[in-house]
PDB file of N, CA and C in Angstrom:
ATOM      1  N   UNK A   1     -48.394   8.054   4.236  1.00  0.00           N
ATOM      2  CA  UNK A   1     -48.309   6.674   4.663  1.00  0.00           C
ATOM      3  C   UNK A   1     -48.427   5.721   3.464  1.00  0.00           C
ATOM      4  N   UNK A   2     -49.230   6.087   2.847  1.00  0.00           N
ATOM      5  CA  UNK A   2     -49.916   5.262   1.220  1.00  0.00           C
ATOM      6  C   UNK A   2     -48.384   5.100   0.798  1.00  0.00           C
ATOM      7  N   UNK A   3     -47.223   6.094   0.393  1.00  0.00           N
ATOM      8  CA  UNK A   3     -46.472   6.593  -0.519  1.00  0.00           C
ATOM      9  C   UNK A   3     -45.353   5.542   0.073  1.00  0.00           C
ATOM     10  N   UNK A   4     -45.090   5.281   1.600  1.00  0.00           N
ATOM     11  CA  UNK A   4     -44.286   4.904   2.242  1.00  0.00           C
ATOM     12  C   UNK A   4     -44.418   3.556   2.037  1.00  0.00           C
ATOM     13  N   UNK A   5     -45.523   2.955   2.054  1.00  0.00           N
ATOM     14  CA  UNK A   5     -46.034   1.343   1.940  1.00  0.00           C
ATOM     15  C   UNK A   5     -45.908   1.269   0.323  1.00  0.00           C
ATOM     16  N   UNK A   6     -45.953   2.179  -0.876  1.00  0.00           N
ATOM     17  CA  UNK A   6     -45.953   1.740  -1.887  1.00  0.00           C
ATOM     18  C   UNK A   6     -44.057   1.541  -2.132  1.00  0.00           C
ATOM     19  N   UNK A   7     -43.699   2.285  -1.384  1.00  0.00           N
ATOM     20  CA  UNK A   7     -42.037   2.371  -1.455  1.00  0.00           C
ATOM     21  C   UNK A   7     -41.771   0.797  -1.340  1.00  0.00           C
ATOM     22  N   UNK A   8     -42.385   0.909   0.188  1.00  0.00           N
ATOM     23  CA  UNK A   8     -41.433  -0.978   0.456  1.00  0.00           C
ATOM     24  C   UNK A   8     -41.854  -1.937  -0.660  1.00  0.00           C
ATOM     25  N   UNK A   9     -43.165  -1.896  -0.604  1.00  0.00           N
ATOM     26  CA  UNK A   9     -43.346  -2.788  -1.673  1.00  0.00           C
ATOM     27  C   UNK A   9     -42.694  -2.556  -3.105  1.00  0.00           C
ATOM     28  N   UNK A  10     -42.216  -2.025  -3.520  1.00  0.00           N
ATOM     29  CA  UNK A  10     -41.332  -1.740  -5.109  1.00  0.00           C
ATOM     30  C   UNK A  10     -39.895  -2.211  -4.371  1.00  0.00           C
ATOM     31  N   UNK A  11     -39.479  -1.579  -3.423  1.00  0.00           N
ATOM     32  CA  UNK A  11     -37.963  -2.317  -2.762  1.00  0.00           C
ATOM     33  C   UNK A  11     -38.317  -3.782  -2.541  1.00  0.00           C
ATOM     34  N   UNK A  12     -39.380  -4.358  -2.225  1.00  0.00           N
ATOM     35  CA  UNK A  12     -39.330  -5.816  -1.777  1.00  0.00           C
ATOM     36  C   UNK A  12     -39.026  -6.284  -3.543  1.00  0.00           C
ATOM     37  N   UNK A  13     -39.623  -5.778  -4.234  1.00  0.00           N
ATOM     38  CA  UNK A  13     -40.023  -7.211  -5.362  1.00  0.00           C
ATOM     39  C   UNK A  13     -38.660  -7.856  -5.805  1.00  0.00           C
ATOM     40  N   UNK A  14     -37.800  -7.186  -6.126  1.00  0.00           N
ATOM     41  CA  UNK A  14     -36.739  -7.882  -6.789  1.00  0.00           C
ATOM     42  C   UNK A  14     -36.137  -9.004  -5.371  1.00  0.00           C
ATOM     43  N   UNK A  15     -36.388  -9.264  -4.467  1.00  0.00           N
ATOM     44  CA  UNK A  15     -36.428 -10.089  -3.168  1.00  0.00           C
ATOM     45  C   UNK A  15     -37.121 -11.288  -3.652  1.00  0.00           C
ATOM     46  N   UNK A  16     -38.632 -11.167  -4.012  1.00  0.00           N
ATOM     47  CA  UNK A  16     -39.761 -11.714  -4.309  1.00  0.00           C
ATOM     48  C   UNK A  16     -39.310 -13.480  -5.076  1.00  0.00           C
ATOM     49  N   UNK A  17     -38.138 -13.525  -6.231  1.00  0.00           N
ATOM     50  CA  UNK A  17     -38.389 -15.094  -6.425  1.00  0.00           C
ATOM     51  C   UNK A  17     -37.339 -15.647  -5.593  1.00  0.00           C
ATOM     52  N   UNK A  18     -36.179 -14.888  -4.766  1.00  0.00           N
ATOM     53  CA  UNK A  18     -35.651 -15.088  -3.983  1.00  0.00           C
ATOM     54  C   UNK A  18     -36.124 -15.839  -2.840  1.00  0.00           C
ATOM     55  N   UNK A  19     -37.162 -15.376  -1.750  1.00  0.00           N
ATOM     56  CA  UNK A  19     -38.131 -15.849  -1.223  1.00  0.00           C
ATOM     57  C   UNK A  19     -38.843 -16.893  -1.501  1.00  0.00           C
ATOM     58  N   UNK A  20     -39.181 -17.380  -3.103  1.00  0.00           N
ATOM     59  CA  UNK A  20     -40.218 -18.435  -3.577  1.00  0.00           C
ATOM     60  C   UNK A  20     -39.335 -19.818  -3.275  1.00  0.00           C
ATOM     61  N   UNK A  21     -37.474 -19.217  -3.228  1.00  0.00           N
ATOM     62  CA  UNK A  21     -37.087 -20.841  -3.463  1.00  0.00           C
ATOM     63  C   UNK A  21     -37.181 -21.444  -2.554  1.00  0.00           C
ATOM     64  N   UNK A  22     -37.058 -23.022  -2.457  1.00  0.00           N
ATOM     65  CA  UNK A  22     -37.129 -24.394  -1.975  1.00  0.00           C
ATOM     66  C   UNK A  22     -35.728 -24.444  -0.778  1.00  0.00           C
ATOM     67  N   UNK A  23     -35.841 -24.648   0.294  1.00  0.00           N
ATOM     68  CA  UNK A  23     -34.766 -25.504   1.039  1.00  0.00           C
ATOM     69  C   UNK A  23     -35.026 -26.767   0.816  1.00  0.00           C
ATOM     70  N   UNK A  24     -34.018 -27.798   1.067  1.00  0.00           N
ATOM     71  CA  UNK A  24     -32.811 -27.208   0.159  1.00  0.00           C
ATOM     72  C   UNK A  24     -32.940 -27.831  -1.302  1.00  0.00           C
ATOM     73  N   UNK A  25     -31.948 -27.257  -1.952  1.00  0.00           N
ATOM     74  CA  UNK A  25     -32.698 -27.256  -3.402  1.00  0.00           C
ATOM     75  C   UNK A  25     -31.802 -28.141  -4.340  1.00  0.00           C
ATOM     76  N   UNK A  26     -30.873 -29.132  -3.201  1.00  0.00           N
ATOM     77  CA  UNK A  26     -29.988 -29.726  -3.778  1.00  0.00           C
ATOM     78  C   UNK A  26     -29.812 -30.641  -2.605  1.00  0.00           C
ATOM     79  N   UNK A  27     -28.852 -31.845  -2.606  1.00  0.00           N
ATOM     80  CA  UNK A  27     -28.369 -32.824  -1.531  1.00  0.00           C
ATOM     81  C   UNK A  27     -27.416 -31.665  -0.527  1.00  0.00           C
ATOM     82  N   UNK A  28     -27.725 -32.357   0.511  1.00  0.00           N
ATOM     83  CA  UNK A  28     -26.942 -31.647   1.908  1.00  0.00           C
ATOM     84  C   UNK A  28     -26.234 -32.842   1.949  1.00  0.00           C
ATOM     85  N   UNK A  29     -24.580 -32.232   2.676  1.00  0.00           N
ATOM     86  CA  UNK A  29     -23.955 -33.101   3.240  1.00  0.00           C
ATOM     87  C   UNK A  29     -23.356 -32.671   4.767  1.00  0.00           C
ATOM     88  N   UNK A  30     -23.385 -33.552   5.728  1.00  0.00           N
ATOM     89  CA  UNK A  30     -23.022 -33.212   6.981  1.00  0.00           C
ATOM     90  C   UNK A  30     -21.366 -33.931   6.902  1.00  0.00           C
ATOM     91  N   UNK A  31     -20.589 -32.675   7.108  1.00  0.00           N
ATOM     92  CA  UNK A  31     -18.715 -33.480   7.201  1.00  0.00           C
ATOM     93  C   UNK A  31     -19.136 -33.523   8.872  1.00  0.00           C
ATOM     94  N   UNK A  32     -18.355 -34.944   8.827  1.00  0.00           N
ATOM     95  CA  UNK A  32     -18.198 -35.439  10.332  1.00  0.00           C
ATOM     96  C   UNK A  32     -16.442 -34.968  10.725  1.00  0.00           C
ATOM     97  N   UNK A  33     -16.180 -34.487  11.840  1.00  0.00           N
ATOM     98  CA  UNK A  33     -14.631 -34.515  11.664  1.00  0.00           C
ATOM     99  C   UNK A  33     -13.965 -35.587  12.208  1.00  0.00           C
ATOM    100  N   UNK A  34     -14.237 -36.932  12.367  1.00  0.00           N
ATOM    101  CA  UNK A  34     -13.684 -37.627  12.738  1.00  0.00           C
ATOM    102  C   UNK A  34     -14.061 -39.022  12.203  1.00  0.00           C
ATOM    103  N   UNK A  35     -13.187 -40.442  11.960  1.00  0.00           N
ATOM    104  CA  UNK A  35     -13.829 -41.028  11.332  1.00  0.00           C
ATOM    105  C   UNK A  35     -14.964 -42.400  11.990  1.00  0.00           C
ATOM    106  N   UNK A  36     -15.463 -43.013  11.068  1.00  0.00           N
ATOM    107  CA  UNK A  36     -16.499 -43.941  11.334  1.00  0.00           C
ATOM    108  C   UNK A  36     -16.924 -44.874  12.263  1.00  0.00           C
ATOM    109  N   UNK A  37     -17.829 -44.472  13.093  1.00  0.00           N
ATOM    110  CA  UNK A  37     -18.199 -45.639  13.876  1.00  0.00           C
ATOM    111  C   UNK A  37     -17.606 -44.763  15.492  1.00  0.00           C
ATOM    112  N   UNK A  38     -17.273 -43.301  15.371  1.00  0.00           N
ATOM    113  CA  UNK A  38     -17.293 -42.261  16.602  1.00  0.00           C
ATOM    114  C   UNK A  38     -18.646 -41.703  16.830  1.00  0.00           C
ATOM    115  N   UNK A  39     -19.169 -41.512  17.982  1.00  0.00           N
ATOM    116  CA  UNK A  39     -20.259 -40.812  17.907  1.00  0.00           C
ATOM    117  C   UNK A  39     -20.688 -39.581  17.440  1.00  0.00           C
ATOM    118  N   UNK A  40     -19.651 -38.567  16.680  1.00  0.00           N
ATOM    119  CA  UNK A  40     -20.272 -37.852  15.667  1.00  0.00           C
ATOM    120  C   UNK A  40     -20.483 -38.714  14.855  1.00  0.00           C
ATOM    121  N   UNK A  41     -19.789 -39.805  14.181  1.00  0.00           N
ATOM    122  CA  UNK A  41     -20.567 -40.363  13.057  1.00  0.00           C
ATOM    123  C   UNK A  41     -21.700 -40.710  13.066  1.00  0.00           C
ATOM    124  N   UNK A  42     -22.046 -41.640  14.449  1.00  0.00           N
ATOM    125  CA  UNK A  42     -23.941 -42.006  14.757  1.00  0.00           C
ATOM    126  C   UNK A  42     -24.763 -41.126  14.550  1.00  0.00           C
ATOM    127  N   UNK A  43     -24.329 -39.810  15.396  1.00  0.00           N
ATOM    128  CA  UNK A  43     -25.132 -38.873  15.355  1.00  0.00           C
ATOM    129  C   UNK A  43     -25.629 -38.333  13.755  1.00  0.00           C
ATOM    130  N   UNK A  44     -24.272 -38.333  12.922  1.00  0.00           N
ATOM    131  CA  UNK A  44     -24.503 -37.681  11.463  1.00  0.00           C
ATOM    132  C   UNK A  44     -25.566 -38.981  10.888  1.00  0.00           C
ATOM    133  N   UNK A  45     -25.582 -40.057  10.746  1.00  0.00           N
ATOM    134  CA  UNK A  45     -25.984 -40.722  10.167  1.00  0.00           C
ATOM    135  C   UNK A  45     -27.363 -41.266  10.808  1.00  0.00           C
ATOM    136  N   UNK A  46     -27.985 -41.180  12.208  1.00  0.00           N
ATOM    137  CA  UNK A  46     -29.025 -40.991  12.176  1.00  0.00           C
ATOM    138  C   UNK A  46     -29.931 -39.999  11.999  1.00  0.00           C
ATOM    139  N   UNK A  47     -29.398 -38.923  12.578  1.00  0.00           N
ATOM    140  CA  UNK A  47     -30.121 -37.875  11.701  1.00  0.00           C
ATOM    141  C   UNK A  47     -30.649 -37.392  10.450  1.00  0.00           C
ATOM    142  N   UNK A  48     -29.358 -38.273   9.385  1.00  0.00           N
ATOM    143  CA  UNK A  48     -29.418 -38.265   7.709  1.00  0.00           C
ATOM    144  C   UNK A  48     -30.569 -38.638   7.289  1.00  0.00           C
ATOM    145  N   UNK A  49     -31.355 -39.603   7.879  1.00  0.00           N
ATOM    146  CA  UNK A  49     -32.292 -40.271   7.235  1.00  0.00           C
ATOM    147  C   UNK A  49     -33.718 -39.556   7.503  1.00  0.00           C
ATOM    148  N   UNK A  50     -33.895 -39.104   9.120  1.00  0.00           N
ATOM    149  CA  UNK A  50     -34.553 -38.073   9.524  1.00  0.00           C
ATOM    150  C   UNK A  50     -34.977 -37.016   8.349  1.00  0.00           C
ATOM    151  N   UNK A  51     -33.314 -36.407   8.245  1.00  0.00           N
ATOM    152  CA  UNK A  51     -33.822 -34.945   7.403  1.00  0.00           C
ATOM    153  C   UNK A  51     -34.093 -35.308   6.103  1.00  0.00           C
ATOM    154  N   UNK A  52     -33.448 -36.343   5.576  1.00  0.00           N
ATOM    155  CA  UNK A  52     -34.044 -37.051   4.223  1.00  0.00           C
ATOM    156  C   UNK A  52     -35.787 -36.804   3.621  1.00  0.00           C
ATOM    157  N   UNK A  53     -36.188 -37.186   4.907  1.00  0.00           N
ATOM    158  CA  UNK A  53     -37.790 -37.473   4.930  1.00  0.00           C
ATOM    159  C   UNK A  53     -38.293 -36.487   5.182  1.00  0.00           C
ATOM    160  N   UNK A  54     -37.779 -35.170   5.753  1.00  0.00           N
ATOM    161  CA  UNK A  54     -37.638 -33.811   6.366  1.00  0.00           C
ATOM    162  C   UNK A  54     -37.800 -33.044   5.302  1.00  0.00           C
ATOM    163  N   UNK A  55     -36.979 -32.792   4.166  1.00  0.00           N
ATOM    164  CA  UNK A  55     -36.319 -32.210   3.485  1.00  0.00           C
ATOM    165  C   UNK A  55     -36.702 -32.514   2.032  1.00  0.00           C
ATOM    166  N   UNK A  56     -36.805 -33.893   1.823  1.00  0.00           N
ATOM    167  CA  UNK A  56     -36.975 -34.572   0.728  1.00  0.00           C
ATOM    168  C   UNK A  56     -35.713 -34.697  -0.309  1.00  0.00           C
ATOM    169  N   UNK A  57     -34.495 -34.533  -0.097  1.00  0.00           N
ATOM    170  CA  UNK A  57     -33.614 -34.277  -0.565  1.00  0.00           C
ATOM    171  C   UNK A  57     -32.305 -35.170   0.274  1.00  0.00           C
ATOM    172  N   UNK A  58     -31.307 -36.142  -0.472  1.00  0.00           N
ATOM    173  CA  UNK A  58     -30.517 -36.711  -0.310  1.00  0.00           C
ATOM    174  C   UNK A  58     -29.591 -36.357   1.341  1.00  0.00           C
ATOM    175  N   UNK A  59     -29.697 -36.850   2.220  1.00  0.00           N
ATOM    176  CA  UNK A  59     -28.765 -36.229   2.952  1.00  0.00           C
ATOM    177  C   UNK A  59     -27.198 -37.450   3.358  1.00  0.00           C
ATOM    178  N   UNK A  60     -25.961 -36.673   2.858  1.00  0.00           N
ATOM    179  CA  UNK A  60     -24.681 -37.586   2.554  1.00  0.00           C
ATOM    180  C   UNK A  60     -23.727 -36.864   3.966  1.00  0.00           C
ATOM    181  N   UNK A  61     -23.439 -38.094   4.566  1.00  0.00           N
ATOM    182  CA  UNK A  61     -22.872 -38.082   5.957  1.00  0.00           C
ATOM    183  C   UNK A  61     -20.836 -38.161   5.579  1.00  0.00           C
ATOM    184  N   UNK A  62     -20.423 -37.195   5.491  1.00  0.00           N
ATOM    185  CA  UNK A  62     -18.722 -37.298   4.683  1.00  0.00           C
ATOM    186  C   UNK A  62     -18.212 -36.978   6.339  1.00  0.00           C
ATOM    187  N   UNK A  63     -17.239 -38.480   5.765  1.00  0.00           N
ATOM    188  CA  UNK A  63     -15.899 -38.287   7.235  1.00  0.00           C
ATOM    189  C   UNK A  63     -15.036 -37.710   7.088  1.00  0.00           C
ATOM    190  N   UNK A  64     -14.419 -36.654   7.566  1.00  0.00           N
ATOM    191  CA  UNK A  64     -12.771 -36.310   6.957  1.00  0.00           C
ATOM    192  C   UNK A  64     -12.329 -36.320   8.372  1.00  0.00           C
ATOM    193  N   UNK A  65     -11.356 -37.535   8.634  1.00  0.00           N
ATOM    194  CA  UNK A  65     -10.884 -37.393  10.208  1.00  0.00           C
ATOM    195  C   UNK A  65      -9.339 -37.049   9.563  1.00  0.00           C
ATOM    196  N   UNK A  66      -8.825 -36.781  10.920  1.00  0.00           N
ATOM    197  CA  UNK A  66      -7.098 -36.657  10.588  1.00  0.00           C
ATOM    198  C   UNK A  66      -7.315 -34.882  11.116  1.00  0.00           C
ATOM    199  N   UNK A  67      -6.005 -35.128  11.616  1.00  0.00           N
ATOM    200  CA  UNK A  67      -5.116 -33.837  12.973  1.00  0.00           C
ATOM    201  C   UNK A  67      -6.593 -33.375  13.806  1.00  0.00           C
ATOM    202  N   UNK A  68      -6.872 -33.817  14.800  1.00  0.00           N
ATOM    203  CA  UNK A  68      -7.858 -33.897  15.455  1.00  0.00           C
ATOM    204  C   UNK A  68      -8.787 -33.257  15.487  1.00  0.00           C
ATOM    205  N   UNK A  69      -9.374 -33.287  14.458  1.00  0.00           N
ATOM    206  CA  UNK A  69     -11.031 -32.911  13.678  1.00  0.00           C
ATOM    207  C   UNK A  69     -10.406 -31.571  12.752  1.00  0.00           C
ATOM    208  N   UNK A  70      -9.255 -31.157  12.815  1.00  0.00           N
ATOM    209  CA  UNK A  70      -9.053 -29.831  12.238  1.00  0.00           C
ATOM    210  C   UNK A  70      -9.076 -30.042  10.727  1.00  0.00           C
ATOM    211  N   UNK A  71      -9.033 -31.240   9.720  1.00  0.00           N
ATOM    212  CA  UNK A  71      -9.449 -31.089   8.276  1.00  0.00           C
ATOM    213  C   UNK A  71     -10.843 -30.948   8.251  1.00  0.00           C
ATOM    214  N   UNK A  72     -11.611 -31.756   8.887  1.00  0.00           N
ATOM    215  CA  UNK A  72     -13.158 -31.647   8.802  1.00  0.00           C
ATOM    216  C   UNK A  72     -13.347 -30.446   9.330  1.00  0.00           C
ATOM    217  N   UNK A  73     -13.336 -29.540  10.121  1.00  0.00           N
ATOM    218  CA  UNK A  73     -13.583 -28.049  10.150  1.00  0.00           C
ATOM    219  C   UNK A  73     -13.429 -27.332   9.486  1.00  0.00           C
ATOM    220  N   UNK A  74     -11.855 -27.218   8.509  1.00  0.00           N
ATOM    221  CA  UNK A  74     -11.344 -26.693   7.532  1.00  0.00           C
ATOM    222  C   UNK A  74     -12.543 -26.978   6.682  1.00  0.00           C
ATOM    223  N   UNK A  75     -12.829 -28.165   6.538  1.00  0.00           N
ATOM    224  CA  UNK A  75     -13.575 -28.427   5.146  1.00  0.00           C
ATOM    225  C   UNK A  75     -14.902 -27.642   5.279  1.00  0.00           C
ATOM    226  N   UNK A  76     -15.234 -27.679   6.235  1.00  0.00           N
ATOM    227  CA  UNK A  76     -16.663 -26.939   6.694  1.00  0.00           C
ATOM    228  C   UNK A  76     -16.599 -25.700   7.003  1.00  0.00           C
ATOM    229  N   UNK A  77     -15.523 -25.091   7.195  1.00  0.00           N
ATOM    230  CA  UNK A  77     -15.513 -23.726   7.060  1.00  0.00           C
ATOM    231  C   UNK A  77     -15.401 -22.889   5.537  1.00  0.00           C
ATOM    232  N   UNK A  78     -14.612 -24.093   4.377  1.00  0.00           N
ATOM    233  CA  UNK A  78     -14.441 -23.132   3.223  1.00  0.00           C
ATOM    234  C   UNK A  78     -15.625 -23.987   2.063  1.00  0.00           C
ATOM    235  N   UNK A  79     -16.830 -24.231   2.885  1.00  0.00           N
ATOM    236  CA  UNK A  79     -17.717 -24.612   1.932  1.00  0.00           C
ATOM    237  C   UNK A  79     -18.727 -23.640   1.783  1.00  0.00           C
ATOM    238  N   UNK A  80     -18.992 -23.746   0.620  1.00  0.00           N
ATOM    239  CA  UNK A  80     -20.348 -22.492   0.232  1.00  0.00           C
ATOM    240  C   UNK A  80     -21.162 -22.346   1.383  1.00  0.00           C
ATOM    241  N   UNK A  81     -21.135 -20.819   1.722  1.00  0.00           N
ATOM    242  CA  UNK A  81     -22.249 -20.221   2.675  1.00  0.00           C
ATOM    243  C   UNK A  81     -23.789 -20.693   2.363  1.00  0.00           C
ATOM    244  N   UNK A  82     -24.146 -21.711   1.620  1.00  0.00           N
ATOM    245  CA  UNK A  82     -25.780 -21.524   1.147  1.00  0.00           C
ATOM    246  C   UNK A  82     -26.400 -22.574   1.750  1.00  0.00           C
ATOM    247  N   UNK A  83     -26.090 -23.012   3.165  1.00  0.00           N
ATOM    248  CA  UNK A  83     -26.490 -24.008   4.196  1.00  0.00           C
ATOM    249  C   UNK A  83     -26.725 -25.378   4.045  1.00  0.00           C
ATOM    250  N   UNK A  84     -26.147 -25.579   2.269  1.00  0.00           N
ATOM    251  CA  UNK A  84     -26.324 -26.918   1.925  1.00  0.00           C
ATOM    252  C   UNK A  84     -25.036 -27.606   2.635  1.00  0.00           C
ATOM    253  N   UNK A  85     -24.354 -27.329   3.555  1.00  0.00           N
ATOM    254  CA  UNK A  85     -23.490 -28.130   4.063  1.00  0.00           C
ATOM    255  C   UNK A  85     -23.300 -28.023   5.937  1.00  0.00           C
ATOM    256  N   UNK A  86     -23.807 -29.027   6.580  1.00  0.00           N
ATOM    257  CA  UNK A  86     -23.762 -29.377   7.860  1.00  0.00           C
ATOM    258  C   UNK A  86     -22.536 -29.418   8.514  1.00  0.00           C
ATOM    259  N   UNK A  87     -22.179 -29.702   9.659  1.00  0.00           N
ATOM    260  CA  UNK A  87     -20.724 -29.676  10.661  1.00  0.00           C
ATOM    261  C   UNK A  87     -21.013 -30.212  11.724  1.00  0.00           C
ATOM    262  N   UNK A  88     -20.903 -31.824  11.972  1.00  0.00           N
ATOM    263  CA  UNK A  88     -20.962 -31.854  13.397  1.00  0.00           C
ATOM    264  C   UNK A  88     -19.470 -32.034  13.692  1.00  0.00           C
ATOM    265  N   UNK A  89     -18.705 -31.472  15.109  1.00  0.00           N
ATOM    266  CA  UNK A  89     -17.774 -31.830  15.256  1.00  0.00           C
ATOM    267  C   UNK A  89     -17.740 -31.545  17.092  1.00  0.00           C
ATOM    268  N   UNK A  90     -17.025 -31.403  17.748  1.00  0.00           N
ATOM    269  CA  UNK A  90     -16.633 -31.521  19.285  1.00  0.00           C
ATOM    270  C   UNK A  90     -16.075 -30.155  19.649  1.00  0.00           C
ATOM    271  N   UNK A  91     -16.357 -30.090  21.254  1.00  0.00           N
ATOM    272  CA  UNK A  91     -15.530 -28.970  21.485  1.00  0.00           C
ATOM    273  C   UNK A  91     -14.063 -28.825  21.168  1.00  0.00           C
ATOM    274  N   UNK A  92     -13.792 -29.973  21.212  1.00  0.00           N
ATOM    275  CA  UNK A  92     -12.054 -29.694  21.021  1.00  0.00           C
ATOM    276  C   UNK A  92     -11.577 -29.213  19.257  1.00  0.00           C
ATOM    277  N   UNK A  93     -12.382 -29.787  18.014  1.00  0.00           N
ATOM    278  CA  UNK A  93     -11.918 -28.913  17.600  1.00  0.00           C
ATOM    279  C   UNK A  93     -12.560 -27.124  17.091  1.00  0.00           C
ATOM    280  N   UNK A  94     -13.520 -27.245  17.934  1.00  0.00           N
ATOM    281  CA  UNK A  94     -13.584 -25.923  17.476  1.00  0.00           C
ATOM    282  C   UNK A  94     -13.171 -25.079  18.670  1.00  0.00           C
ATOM    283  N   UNK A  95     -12.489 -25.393  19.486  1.00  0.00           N
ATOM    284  CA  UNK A  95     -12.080 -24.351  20.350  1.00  0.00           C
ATOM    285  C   UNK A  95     -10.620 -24.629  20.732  1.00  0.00           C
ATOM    286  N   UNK A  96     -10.148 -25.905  21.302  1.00  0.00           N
ATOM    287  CA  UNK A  96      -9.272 -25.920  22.073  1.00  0.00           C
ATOM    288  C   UNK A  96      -8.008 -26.512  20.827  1.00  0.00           C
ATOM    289  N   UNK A  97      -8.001 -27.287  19.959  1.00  0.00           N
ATOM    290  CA  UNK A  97      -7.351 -27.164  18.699  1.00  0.00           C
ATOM    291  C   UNK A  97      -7.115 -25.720  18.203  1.00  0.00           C
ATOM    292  N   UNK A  98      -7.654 -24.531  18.129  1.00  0.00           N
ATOM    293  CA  UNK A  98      -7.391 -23.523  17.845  1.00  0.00           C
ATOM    294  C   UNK A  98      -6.471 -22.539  19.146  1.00  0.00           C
ATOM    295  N   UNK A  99      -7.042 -22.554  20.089  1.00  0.00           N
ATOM    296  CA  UNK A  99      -6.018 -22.457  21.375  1.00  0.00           C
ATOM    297  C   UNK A  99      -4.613 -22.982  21.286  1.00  0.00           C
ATOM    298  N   UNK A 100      -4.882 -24.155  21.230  1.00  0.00           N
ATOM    299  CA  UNK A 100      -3.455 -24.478  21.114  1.00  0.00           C
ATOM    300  C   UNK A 100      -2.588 -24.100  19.950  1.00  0.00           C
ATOM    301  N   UNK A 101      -2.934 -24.122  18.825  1.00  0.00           N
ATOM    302  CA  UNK A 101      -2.225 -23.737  18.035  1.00  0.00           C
ATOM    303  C   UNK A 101      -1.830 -22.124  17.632  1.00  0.00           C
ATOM    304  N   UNK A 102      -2.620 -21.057  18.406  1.00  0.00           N
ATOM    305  CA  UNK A 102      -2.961 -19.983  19.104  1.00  0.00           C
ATOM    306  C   UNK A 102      -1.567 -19.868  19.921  1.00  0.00           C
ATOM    307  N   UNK A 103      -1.873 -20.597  20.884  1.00  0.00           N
ATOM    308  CA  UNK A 103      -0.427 -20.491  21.943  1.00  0.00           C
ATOM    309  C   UNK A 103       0.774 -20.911  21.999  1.00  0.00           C
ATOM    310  N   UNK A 104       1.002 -22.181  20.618  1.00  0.00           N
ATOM    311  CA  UNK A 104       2.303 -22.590  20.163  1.00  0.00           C
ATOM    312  C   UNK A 104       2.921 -21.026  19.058  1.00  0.00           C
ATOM    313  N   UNK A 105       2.111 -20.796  18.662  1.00  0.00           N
ATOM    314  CA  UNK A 105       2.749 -19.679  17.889  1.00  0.00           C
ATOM    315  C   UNK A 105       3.070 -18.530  18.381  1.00  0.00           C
ATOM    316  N   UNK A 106       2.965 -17.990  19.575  1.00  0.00           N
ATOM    317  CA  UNK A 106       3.071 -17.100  20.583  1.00  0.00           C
ATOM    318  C   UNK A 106       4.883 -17.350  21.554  1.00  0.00           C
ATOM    319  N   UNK A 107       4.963 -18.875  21.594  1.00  0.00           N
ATOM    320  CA  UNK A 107       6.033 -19.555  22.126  1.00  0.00           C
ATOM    321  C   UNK A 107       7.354 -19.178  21.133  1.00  0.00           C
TER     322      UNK A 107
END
């Protein structure tokens, strides 16, 4: 048992300053997919200030509207996996924008 617990612990360490870092350790930005003054935008921008004070770290509310939320998804799908980047957007484009364009190409 001793031998088994000394195992994990030698597999954990190189984990170890991994674990020590900070969320987040840089400014977050939430892409809105649609533009200013829609209620994803309210939503992004009251919350911003929230996690600001949350977080301690800058939080930047980016619009990318245009073809109905599908650039702002795009944009939020090919941004770094390291959770420094938010997504609010609607059912339509994450489901039914893809449907459709799903079923025009089938036609």
């Amino acid at each position: 048992m001793q031998r088994i617990t000394a195992l994990v612990v030698l597999l954990a360490l190189p984990a170890w300053p991994a674990a020590a870092q900070t969320f987040p350790a840089r400014p977050v930005r939430i892409i809105v997919a649609f533009p200013p003054g829609g209620g994803a935008d309210i939503v992004a921008r009251t919350m911003g200030p929230k996690l600001t004070e949350l977080w301690r770290q800058p939080i930047v509310a980016e619009n990318r509207p245009g073809a109905s939320g599908v650039i702002g998804t795009e944009a939020a799908a090919r941004s770094a996996p390291d959770g420094h980047t938010l997504f609010i957007g609607t059912l339509g484009n994450l489901t039914a924008s893809a449907a459709a364009r799903n079923n025009s190409a089938l036609s």
